[in-house]
N, C-alpha and C. Protein backbone atom coordinates (compact mmCIF):
# COMPACT_ATOMS: atom_id res chain seq x y z
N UNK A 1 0.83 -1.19 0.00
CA UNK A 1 0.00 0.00 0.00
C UNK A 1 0.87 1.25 0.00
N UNK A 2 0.31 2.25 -0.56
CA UNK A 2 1.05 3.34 -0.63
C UNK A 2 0.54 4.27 -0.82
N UNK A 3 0.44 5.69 0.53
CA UNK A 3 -0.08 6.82 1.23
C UNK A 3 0.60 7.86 0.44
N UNK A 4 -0.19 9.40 0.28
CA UNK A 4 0.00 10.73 -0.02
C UNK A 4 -0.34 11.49 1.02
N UNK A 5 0.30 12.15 0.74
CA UNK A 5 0.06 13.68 1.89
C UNK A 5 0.24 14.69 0.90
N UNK A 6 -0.63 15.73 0.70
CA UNK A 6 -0.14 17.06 0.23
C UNK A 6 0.07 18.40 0.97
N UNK A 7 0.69 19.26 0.87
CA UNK A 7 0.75 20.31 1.48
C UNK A 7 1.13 21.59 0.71
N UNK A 8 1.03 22.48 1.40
CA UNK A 8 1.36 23.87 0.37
C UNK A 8 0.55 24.64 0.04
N UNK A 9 -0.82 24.97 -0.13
CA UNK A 9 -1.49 24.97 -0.55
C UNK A 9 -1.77 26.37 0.51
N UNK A 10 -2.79 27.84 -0.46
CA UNK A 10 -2.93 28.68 0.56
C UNK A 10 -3.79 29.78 -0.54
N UNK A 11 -3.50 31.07 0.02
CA UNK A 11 -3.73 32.24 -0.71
C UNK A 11 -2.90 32.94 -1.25
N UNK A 12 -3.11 33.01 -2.47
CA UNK A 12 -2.13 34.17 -3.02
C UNK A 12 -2.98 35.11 -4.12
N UNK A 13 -2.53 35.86 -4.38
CA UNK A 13 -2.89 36.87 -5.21
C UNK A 13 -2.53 36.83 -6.64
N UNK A 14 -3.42 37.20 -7.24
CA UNK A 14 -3.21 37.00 -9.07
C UNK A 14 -1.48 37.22 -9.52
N UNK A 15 -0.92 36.41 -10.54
CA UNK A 15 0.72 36.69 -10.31
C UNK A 15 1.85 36.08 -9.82
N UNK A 16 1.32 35.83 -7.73
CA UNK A 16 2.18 35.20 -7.60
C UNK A 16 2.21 33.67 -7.63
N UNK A 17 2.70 32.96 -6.51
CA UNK A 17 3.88 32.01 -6.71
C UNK A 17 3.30 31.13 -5.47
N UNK A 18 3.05 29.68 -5.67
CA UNK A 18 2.89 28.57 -4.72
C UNK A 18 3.86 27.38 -5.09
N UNK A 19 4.50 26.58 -3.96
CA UNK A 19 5.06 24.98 -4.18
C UNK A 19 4.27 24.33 -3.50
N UNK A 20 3.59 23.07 -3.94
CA UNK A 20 2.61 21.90 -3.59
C UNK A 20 3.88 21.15 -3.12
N UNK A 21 3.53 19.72 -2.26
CA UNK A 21 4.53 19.53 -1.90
C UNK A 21 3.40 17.87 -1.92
N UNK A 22 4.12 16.74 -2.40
CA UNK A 22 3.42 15.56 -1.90
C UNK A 22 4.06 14.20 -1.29
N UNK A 23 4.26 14.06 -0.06
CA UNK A 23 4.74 13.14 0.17
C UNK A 23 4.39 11.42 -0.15
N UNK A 24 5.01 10.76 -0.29
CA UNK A 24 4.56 9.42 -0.11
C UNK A 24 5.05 8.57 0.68
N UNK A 25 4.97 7.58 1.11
CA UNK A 25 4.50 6.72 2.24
C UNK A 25 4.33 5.20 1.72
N UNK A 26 4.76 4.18 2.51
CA UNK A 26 4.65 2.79 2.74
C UNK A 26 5.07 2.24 1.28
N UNK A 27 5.33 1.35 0.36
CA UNK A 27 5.41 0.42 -0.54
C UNK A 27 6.30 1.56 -1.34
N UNK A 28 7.22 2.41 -1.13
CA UNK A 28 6.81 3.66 -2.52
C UNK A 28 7.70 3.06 -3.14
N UNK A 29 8.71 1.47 -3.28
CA UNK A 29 9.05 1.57 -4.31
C UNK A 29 8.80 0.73 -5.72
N UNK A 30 7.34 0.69 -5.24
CA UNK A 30 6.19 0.00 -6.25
C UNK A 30 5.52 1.70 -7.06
N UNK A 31 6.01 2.61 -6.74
CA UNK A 31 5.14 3.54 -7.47
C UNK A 31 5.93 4.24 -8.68
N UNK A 32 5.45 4.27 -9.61
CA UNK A 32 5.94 4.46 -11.30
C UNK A 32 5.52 5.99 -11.67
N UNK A 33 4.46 6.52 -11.14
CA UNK A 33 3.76 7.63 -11.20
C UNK A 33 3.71 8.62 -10.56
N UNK A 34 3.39 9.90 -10.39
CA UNK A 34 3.00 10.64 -9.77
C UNK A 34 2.47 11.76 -10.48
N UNK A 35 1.09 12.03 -9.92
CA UNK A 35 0.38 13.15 -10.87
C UNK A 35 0.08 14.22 -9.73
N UNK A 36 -0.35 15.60 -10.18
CA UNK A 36 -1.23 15.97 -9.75
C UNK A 36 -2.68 16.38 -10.66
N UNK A 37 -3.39 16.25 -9.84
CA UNK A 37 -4.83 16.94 -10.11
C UNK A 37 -5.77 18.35 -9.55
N UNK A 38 -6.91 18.52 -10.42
CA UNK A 38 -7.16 19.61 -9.48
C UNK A 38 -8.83 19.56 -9.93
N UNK A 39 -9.29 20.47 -8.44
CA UNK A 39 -10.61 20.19 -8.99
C UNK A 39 -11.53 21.37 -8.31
N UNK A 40 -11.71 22.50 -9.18
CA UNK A 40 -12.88 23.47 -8.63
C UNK A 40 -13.61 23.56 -8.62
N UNK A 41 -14.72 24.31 -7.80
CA UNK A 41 -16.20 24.04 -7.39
C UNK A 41 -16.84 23.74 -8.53
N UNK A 42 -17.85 22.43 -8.92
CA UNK A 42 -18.55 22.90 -9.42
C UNK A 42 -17.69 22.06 -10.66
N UNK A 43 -16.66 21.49 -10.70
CA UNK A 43 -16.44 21.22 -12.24
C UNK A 43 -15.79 19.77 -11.80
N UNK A 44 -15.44 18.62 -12.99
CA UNK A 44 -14.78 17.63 -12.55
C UNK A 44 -13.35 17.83 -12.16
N UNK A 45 -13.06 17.10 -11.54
CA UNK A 45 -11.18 16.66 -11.65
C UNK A 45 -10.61 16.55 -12.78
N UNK A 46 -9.32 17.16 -13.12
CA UNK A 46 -8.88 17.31 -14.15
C UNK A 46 -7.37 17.43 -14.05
N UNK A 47 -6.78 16.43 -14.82
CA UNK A 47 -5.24 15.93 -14.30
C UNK A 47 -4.50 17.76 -14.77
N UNK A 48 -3.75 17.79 -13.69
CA UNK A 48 -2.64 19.30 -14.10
C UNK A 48 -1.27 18.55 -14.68
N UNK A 49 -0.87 17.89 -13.81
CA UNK A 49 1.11 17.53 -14.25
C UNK A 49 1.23 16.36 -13.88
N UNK A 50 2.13 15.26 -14.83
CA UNK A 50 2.29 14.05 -13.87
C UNK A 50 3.76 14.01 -14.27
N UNK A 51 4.13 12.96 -13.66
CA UNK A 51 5.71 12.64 -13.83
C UNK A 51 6.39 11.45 -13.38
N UNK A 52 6.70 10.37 -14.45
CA UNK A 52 7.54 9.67 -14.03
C UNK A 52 8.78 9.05 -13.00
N UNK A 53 8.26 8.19 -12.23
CA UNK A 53 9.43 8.37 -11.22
C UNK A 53 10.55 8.41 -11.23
N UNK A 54 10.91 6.78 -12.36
CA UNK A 54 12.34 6.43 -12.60
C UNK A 54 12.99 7.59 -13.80
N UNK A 55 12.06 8.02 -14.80
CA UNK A 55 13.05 8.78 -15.93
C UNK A 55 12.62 10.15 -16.09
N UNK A 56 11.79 10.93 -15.14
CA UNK A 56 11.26 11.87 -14.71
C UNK A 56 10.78 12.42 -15.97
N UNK A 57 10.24 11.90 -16.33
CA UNK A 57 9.23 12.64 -17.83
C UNK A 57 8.00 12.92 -17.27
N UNK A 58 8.11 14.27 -18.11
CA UNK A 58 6.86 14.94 -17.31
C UNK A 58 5.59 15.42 -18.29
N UNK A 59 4.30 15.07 -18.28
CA UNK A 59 3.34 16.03 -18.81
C UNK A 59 2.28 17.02 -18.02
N UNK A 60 2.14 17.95 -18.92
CA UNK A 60 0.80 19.34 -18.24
C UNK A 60 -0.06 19.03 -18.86
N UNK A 61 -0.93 19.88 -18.24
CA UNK A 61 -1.56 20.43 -19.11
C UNK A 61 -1.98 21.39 -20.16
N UNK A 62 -2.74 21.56 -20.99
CA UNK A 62 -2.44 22.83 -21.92
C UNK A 62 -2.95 24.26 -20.74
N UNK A 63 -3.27 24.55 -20.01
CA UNK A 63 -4.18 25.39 -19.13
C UNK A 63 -2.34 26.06 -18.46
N UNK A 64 -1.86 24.91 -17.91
CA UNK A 64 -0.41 25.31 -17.17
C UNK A 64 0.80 25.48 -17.55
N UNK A 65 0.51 24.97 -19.09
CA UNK A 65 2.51 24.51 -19.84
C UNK A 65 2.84 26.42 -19.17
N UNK A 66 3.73 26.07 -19.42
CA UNK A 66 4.98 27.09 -19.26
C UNK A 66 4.92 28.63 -17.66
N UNK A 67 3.65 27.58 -16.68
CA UNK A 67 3.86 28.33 -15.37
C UNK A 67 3.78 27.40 -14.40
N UNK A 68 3.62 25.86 -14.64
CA UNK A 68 3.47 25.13 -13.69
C UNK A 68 5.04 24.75 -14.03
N UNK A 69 5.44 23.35 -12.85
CA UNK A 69 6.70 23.00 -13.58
C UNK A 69 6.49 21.61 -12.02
N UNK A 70 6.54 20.53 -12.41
CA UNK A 70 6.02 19.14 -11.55
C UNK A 70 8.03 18.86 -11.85
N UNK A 71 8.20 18.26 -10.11
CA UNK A 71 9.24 17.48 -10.53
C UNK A 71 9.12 16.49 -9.08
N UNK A 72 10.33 15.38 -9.03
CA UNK A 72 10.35 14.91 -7.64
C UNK A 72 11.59 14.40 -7.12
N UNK A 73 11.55 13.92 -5.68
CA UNK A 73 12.62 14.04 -5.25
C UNK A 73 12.60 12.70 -4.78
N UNK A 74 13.40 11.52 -4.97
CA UNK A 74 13.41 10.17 -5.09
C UNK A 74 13.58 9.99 -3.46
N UNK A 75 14.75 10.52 -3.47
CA UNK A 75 14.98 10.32 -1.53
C UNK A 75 14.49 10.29 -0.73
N UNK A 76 13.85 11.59 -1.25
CA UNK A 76 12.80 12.11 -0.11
C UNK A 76 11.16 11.61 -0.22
N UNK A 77 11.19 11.06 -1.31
CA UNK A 77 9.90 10.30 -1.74
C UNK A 77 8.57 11.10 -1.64
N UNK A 78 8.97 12.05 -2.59
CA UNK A 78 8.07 13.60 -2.57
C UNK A 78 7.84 14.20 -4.21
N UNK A 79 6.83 14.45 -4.49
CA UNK A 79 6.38 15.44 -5.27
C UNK A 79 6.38 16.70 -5.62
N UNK A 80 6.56 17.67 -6.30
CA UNK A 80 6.47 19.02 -5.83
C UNK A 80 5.28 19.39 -7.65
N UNK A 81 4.55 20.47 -6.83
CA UNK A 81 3.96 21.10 -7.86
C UNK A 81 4.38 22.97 -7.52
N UNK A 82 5.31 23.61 -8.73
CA UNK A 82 6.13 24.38 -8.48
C UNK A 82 4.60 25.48 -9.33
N UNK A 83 4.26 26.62 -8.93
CA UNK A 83 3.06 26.97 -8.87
C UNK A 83 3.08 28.56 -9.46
N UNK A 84 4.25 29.33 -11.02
CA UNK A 84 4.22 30.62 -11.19
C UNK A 84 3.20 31.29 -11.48
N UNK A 85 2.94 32.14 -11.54
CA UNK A 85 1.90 33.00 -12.53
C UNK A 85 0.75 33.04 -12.21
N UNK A 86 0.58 32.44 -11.18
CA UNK A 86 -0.70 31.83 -10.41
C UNK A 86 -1.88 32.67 -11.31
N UNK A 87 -3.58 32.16 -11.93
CA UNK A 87 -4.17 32.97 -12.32
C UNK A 87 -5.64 32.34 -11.58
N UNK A 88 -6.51 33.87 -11.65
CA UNK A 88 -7.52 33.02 -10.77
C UNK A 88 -8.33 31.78 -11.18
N UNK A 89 -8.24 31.42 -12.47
CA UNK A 89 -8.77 30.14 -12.72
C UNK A 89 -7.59 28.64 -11.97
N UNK A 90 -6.92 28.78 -11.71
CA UNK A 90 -6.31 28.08 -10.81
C UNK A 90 -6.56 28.04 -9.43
N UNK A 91 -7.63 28.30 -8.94
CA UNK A 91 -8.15 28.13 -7.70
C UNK A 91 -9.27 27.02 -7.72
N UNK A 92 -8.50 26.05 -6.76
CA UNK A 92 -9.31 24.61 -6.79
C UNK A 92 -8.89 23.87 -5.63
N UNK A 93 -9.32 22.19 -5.28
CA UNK A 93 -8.56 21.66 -4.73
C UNK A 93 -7.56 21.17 -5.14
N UNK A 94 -5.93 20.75 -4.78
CA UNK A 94 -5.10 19.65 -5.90
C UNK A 94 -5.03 18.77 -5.21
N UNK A 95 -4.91 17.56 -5.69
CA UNK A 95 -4.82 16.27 -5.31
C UNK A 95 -3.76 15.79 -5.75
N UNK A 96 -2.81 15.08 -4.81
CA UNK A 96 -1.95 14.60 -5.29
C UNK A 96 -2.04 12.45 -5.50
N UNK A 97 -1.98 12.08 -6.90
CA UNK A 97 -2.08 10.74 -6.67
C UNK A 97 -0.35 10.27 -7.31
N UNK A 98 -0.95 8.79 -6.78
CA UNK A 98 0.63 7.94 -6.89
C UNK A 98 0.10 6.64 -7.42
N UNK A 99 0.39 6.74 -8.54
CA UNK A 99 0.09 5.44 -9.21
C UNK A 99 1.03 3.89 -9.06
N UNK A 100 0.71 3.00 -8.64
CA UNK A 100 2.23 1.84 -8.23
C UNK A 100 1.63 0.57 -8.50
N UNK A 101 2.52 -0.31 -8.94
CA UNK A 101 1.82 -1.61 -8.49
C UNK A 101 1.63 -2.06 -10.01
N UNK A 102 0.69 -2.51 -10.29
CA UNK A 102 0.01 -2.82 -11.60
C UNK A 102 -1.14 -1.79 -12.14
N UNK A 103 -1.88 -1.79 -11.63
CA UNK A 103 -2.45 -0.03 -11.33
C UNK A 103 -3.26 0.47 -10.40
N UNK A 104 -2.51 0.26 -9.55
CA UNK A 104 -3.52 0.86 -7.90
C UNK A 104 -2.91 2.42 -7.88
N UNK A 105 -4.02 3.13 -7.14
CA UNK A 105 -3.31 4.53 -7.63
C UNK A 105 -3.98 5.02 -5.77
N UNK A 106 -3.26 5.90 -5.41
CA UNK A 106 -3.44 6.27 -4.15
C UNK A 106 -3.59 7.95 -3.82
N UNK A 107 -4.73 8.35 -3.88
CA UNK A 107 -5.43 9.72 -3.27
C UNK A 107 -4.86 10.74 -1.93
N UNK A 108 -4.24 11.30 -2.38
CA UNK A 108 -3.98 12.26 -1.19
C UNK A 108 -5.48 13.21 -0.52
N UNK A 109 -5.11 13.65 0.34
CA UNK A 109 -7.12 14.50 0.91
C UNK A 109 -7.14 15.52 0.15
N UNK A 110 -6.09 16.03 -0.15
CA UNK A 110 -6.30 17.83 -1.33
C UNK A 110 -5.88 18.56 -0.52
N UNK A 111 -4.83 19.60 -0.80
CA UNK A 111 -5.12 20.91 -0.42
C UNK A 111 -5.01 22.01 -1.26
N UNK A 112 -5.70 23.34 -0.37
CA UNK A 112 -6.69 24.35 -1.27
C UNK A 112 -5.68 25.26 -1.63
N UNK A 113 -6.19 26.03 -2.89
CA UNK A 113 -5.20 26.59 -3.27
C UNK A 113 -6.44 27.65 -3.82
N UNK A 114 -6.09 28.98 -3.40
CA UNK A 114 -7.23 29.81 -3.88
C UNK A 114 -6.34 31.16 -4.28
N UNK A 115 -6.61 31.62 -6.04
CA UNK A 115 -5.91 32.84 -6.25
C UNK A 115 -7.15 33.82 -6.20
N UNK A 116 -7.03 34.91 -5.70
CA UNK A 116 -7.71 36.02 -5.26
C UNK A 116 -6.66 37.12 -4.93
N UNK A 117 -7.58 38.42 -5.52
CA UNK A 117 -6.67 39.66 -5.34
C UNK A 117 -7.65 40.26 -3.73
């Protein structure tokens, strides 16, 4: 089995700048994946960045290319969602999942991320 935690997550103002942070937990070296997601009131979940564990290839989405930037840190068995330009349509929950195994994929609780001036 294998646990997420996310953190980071807060207020900022149109512009600036957040790091998501996702830890993982128990089995992690069954996990191949790591995405994040996001999901605002009112609309479905909708993958933002994921990234390969072993060869760190990464995809966005078209909404984030060139202000988001997903990478991770093997050691530390962590995620990061690196967060520029912040705009207010980026206010949602993110979820961080961890895909491992054959395809069991594991849910972090979300945290909020709200841009407002």
């Amino acid at each position: 089995q294998v646990q997420v935690v996310e953190s980071g997550g807060g207020l900022v103002q149109p512009g600036g700048s957040l790091r998501l942070s996702c830890a993982a937990s128990g089995t992690v070296s069954l996990v191949y994946l790591m995405s994040w997601y996001r999901q605002a009131p009112g609309m479905e979940r909708e993958l933002v960045a994921s990234i390969t564990r072993f060869e760190g290839n990464t995809n966005y989405a078209d909404a984030v290319k060139g202000r988001f930037t997903i990478s991770r840190d093997n050691v530390k068995n962590t995620a990061y969602l690196q967060m520029n330009n912040l705009e207010l349509e980026d206010t949602a929950v993110y979820y961080c999942r961890a895909t491992y195994g054959v395809a069991d994929v594991a849910w972090g609780q979300g945290t909020q991320v709200i841009v407002s001036s």
